[in-house]
C-alpha atoms as a PDB file:
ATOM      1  CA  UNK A   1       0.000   0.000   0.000  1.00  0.00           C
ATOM      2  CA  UNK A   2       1.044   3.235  -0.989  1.00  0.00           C
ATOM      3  CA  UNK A   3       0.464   6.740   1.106  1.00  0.00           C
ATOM      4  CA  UNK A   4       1.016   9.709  -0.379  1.00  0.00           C
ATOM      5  CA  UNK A   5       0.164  11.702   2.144  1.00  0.00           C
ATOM      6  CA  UNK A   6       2.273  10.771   4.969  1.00  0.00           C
ATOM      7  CA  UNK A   7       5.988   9.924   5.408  1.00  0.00           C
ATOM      8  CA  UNK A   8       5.992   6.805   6.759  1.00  0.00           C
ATOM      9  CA  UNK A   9       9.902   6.455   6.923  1.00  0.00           C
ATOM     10  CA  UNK A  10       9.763   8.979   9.335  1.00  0.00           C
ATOM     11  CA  UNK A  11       6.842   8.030  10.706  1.00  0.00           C
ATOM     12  CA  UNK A  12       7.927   4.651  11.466  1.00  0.00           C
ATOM     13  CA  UNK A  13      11.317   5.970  12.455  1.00  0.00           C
ATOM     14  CA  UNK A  14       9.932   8.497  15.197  1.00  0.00           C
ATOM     15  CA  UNK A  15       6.948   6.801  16.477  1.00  0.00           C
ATOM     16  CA  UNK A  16       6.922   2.821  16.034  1.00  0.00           C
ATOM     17  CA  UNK A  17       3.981   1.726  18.351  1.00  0.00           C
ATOM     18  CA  UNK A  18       1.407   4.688  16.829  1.00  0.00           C
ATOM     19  CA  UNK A  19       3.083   3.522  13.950  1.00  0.00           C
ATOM     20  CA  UNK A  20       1.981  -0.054  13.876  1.00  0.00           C
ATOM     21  CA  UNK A  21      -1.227   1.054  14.976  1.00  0.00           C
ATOM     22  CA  UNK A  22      -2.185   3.248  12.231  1.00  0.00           C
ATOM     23  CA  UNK A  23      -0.363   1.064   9.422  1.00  0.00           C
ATOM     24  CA  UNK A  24      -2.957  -1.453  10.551  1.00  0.00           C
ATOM     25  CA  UNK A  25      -5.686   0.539  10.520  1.00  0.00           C
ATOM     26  CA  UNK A  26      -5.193   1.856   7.186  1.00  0.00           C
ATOM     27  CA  UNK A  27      -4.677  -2.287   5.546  1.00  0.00           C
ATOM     28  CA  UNK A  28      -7.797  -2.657   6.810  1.00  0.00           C
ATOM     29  CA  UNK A  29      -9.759   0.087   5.796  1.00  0.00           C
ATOM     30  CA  UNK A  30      -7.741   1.116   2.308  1.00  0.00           C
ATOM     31  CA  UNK A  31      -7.701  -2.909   1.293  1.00  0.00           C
ATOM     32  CA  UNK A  32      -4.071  -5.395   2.091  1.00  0.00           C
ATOM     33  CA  UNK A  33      -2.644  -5.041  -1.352  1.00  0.00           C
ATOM     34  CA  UNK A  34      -1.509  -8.507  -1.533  1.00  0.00           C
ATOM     35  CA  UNK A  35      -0.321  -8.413   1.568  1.00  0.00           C
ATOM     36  CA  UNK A  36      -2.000 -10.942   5.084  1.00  0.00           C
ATOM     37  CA  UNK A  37      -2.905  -9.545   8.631  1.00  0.00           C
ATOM     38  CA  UNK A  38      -1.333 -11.608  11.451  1.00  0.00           C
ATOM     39  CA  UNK A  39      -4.521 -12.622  13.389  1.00  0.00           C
ATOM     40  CA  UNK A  40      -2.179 -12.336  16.675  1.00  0.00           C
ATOM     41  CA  UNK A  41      -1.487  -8.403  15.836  1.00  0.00           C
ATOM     42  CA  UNK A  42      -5.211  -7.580  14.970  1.00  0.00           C
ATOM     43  CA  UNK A  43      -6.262  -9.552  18.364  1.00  0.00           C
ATOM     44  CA  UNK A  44      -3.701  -7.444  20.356  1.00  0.00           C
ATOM     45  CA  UNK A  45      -3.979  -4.159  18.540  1.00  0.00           C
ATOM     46  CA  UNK A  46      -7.952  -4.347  18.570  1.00  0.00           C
ATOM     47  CA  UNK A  47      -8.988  -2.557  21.723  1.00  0.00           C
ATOM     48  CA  UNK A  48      -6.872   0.659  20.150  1.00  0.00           C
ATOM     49  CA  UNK A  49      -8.195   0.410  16.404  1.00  0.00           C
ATOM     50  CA  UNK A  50     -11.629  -0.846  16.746  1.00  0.00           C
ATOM     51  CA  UNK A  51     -12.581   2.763  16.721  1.00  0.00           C
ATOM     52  CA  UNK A  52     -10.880   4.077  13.776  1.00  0.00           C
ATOM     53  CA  UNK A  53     -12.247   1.351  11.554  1.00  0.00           C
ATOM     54  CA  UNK A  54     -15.068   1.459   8.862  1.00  0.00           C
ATOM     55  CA  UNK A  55     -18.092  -0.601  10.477  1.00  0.00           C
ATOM     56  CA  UNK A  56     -18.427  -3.029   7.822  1.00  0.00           C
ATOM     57  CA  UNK A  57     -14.794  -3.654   7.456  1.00  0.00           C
ATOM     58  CA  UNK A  58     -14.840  -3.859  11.731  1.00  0.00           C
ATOM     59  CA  UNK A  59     -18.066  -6.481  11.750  1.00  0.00           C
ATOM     60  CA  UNK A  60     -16.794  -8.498   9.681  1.00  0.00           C
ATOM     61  CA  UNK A  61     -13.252  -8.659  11.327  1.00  0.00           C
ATOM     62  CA  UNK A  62     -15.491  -9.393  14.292  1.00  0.00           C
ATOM     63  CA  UNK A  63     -17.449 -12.527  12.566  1.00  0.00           C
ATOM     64  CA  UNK A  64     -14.066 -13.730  11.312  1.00  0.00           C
ATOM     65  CA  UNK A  65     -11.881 -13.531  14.553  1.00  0.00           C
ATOM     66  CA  UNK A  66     -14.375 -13.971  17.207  1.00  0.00           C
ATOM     67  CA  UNK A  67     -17.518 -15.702  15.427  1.00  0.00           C
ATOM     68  CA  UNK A  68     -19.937 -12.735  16.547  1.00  0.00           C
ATOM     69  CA  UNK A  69     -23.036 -12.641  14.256  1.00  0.00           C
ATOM     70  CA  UNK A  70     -24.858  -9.494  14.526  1.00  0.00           C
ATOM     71  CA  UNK A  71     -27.073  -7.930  11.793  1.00  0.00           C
ATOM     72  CA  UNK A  72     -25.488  -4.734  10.388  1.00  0.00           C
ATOM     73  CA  UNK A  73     -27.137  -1.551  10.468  1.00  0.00           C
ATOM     74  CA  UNK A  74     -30.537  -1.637   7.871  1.00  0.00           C
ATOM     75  CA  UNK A  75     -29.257   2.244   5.967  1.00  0.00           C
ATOM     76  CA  UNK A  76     -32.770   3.602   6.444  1.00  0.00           C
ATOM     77  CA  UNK A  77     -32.500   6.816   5.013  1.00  0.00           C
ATOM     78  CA  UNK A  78     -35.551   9.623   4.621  1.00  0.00           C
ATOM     79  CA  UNK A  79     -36.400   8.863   1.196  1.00  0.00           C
ATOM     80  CA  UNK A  80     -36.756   4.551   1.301  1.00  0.00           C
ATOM     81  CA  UNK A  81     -38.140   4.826   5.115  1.00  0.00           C
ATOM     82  CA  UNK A  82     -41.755   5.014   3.963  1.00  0.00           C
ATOM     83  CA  UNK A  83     -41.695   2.059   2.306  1.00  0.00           C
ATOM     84  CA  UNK A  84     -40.548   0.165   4.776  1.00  0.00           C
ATOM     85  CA  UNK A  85     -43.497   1.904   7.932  1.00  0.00           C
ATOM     86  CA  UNK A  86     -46.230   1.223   5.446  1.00  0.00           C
ATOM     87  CA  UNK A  87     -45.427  -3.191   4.571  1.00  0.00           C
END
């Protein structure tokens, strides 16, 4: 993954734990790029990224390290609630 908008040399140079952290965060939410999370670092790192995460991307982290099964948000928005009072 590339990240034009940050120097991660120094970055990584200055700050290697908030480093870590956001590197993580970012594979997750900008897509791996070929590359595989350690299941181990996402289990430790969770408590501190969980937050920063998109919710989809975070649920189904959740289903696939922990086995919860929750239903996701329904997206109800003003114009298709309507529909969905009147059935």
């Amino acid at each position: 993954m590339i990240n034009w908008s940050t120097d991660e040399k120094a970055f990584k140079k200055k700050y290697p734990k908030e480093y870590k952290l956001w590197r993580l965060t970012q594979l997750i939410n900008y897509g791996l790029d070929g590359e595989k999370l350690s299941e181990k670092e996402v289990k430790a790192a969770w408590p501190k990224i969980k937050d920063r995460l998109d919710p989809y991307a975070r649920r189904a982290i959740e289903f696939l390290i922990w086995g919860k099964i929750y239903s996701l948000p329904n997206n109800l928005t003003f114009w298709n609630l309507s529909s969905k009072i009147s059935k």
